[in-house]
N, C-alpha and C. Protein backbone atom coordinates (compact mmCIF):
# COMPACT_ATOMS: atom_id res chain seq x y z
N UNK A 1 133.44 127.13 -19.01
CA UNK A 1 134.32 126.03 -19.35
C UNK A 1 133.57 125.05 -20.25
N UNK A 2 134.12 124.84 -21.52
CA UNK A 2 133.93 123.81 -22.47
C UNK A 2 133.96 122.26 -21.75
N UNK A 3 132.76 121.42 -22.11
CA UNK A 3 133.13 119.98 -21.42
C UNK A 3 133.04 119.14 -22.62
N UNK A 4 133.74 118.17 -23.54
CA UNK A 4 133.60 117.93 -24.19
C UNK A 4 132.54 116.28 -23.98
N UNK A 5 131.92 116.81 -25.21
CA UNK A 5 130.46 115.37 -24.67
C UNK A 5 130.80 114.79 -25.81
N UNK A 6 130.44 113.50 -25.52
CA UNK A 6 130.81 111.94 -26.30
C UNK A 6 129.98 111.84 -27.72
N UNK A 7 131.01 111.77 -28.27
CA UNK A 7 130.34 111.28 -29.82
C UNK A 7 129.96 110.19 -30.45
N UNK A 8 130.03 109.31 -29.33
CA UNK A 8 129.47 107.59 -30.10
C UNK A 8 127.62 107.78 -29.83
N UNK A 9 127.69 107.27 -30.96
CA UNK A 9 126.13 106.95 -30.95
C UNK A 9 125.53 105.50 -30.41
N UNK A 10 125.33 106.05 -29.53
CA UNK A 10 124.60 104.30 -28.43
C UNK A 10 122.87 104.06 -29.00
N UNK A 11 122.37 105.47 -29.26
CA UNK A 11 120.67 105.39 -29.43
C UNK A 11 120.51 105.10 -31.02
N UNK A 12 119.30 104.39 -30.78
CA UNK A 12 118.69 104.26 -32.30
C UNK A 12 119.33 102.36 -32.90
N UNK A 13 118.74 102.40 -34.02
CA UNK A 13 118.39 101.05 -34.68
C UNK A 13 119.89 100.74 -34.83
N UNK A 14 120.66 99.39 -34.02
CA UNK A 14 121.88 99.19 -34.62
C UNK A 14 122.13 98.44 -35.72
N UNK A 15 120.88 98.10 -36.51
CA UNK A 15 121.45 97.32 -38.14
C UNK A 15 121.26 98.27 -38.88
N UNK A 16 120.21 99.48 -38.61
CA UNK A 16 120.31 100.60 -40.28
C UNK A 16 121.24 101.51 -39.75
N UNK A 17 122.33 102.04 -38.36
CA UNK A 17 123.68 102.49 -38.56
C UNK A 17 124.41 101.50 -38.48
N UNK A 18 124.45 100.71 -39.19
CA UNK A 18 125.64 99.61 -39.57
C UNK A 18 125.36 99.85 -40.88
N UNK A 19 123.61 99.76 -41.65
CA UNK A 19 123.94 99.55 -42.52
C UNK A 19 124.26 100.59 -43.23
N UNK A 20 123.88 101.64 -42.92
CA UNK A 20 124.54 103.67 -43.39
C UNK A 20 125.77 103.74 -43.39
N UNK A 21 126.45 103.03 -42.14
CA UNK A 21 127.50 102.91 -42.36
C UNK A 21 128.42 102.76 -43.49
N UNK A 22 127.88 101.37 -43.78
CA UNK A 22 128.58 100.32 -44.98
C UNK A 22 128.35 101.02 -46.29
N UNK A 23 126.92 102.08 -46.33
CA UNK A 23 126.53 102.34 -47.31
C UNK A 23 127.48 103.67 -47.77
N UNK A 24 127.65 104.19 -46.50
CA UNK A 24 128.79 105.34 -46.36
C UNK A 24 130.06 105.05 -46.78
N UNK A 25 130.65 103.76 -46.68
CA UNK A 25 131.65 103.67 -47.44
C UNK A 25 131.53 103.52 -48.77
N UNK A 26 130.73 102.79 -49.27
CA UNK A 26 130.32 102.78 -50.48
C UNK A 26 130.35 103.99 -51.34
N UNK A 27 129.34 105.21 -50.93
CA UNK A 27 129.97 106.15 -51.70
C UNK A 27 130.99 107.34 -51.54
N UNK A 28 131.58 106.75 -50.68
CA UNK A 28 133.02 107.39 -50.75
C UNK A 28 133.81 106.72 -51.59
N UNK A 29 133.43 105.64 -52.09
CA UNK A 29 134.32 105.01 -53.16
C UNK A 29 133.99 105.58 -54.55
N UNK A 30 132.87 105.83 -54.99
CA UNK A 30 132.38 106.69 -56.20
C UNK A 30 133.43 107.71 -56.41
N UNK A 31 133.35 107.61 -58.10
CA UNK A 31 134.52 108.24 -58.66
C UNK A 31 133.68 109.99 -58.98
N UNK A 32 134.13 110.90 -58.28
CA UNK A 32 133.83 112.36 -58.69
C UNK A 32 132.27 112.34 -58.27
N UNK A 33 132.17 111.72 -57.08
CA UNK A 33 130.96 112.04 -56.16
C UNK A 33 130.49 112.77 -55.30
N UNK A 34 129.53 113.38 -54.94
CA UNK A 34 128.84 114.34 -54.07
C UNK A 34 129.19 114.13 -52.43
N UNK A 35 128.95 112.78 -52.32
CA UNK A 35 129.24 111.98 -51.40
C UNK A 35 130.65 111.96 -50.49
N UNK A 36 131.75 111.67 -52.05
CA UNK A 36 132.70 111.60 -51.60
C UNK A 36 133.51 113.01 -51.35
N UNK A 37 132.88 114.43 -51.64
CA UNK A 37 133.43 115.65 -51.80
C UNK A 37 133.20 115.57 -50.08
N UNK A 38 131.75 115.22 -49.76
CA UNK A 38 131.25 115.91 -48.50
C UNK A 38 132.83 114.90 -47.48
N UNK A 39 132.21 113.46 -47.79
CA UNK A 39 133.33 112.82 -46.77
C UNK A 39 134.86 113.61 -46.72
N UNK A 40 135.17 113.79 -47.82
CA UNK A 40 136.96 114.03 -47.78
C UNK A 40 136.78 115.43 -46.82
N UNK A 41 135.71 116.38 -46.79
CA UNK A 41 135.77 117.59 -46.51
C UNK A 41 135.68 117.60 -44.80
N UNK A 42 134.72 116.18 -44.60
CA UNK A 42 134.36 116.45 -43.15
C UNK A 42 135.55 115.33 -42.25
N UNK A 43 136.18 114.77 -42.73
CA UNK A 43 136.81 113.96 -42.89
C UNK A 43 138.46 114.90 -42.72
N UNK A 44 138.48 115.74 -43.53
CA UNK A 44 140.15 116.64 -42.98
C UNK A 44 139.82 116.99 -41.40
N UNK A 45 138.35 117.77 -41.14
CA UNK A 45 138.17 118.30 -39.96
C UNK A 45 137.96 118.04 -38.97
N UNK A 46 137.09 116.51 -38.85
CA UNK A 46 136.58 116.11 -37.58
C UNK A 46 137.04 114.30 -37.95
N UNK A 47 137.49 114.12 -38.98
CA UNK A 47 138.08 112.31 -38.32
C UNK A 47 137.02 111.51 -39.41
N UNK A 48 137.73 110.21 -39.87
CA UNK A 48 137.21 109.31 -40.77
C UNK A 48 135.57 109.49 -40.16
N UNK A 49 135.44 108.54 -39.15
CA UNK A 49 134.57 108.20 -38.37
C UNK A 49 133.44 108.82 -38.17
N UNK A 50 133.72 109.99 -37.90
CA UNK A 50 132.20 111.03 -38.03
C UNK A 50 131.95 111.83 -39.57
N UNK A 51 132.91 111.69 -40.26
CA UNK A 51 132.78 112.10 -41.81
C UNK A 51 131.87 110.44 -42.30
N UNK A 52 132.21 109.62 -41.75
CA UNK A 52 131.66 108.19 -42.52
C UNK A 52 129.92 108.57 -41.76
N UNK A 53 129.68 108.39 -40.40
CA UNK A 53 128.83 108.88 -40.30
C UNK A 53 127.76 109.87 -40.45
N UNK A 54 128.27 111.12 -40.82
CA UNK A 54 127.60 112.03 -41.93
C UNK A 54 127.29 111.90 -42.75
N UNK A 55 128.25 111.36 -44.07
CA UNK A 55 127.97 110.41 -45.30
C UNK A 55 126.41 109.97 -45.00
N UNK A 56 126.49 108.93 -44.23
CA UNK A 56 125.64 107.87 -44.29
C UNK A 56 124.42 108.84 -43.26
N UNK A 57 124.16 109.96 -42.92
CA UNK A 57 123.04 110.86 -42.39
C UNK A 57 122.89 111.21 -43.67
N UNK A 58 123.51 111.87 -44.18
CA UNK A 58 122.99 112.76 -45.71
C UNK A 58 122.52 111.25 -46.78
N UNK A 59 123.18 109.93 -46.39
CA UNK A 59 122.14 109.35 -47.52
C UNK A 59 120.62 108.90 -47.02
N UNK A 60 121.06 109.02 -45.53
CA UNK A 60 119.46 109.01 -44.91
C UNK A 60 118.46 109.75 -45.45
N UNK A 61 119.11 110.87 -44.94
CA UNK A 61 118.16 112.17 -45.81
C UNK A 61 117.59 112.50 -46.62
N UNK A 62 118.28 112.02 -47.82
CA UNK A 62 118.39 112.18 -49.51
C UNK A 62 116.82 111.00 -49.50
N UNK A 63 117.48 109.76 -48.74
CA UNK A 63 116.38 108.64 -49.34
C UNK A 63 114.61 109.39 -48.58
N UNK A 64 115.14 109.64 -47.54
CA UNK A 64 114.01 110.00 -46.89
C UNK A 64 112.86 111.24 -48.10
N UNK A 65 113.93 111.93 -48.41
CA UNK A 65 113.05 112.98 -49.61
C UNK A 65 112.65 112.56 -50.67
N UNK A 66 113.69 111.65 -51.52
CA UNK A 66 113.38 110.82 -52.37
C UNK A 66 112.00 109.66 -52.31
N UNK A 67 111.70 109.47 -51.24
CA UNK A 67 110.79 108.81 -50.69
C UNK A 67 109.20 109.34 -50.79
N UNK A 68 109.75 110.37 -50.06
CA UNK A 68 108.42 111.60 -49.80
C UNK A 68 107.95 112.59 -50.56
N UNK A 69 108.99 112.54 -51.87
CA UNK A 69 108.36 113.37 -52.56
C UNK A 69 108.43 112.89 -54.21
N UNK A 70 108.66 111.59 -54.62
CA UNK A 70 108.48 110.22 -55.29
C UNK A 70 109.29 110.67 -56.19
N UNK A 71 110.70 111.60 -56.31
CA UNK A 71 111.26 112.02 -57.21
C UNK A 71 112.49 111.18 -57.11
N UNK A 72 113.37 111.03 -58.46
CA UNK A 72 114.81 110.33 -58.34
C UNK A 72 116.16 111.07 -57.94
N UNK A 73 116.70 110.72 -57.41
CA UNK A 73 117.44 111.39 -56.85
C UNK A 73 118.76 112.10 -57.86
N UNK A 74 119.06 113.76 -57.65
CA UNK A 74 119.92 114.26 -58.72
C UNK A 74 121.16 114.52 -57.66
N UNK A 75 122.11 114.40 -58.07
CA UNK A 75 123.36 114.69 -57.07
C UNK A 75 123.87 116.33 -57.32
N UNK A 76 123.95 117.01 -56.38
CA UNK A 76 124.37 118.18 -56.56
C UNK A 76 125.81 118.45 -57.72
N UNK A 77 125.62 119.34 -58.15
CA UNK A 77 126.63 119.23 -59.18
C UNK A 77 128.21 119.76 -58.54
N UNK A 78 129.02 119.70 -59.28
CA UNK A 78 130.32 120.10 -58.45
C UNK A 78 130.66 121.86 -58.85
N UNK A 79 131.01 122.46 -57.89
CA UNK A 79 131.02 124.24 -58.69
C UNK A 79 132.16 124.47 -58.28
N UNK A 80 133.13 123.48 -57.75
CA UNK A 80 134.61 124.30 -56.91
C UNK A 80 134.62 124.81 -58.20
N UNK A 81 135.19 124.48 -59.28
CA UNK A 81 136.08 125.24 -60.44
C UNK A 81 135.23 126.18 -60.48
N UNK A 82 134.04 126.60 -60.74
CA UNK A 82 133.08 127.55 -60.76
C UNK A 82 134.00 128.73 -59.74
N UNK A 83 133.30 128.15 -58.62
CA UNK A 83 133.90 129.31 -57.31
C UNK A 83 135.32 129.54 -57.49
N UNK A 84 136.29 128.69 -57.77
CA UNK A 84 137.40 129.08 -57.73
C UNK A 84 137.63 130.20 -58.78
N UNK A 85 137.41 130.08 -59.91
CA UNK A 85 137.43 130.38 -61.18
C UNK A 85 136.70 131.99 -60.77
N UNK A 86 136.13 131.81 -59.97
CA UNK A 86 135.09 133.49 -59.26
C UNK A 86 135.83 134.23 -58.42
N UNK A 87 136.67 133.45 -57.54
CA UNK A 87 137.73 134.24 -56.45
C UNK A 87 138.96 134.20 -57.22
N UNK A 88 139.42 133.96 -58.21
CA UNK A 88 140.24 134.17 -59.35
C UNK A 88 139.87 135.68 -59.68
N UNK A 89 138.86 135.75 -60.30
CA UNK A 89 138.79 136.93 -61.15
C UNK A 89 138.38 138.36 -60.26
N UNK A 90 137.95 137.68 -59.06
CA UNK A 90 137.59 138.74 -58.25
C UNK A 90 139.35 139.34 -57.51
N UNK A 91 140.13 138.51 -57.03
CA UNK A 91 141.35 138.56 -57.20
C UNK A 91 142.33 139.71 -57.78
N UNK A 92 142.07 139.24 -59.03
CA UNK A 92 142.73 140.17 -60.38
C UNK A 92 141.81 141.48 -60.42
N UNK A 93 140.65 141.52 -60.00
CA UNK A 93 140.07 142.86 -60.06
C UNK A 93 140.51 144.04 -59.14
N UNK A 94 140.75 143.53 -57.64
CA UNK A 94 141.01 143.89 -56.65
C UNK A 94 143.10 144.31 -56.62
N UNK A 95 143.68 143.24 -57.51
CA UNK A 95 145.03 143.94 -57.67
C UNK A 95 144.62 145.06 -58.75
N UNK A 96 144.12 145.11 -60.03
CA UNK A 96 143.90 145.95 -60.49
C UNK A 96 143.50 147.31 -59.99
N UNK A 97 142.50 147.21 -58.95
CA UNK A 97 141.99 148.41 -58.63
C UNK A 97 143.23 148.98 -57.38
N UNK A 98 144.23 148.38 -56.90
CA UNK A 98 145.10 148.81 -56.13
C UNK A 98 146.03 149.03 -56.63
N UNK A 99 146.71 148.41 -58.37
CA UNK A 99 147.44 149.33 -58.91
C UNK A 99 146.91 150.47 -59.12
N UNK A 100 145.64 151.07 -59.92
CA UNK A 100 145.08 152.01 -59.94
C UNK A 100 145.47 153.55 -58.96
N UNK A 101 145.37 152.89 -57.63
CA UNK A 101 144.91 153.98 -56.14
C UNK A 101 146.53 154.37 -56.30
N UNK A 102 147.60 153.17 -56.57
CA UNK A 102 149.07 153.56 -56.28
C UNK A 102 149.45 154.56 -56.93
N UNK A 103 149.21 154.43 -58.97
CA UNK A 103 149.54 154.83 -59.22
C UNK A 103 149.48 156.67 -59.88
């Protein structure tokens, strides 16, 4: 039997998750952001609230590397059209090869 365990975060510093927080909204406001792909994505599945909080873990993260390894930070680039544009053609290959077998 599944018990479902609590998702508020009570442990740890409460002004830098306030301020991840705030910072988490922030780039969910960015126009055609990395940020804001991840929020909208985690955000259909599990709720504003823990998508805002992820946000603001992954900018933890980012700064933490950025930090440690004295480089500036590059935002992952966007590849949906890429991938889509790939299960497109893979698509059309796969009707092709089943007109093929029919005919």
């Amino acid at each position: 039997m599944l018990v479902k365990k609590s998702s508020k975060t009570i442990k740890g510093n409460q002004h830098l998750r306030a301020s991840l927080t705030e910072c988490g909204w922030g780039a969910t406001r960015k126009k055609d952001g990395f940020l804001k792909r991840k929020y909208y994505s985690i955000a259909a599945r599990r709720g504003k609230k823990k998508a805002l909080f992820a946000v603001g873990h992954k900018i933890l993260v980012a700064s933490y590397f950025i930090l440690r390894n004295l480089e500036p930070y590059k935002e992952p680039a966007d590849r949906s059209k890429e991938m889509k544009q790939k299960q497109i053609e893979s698509l059309k290959r796969r009707i092709l090869d089943l007109e093929s077998s029919i005919a």
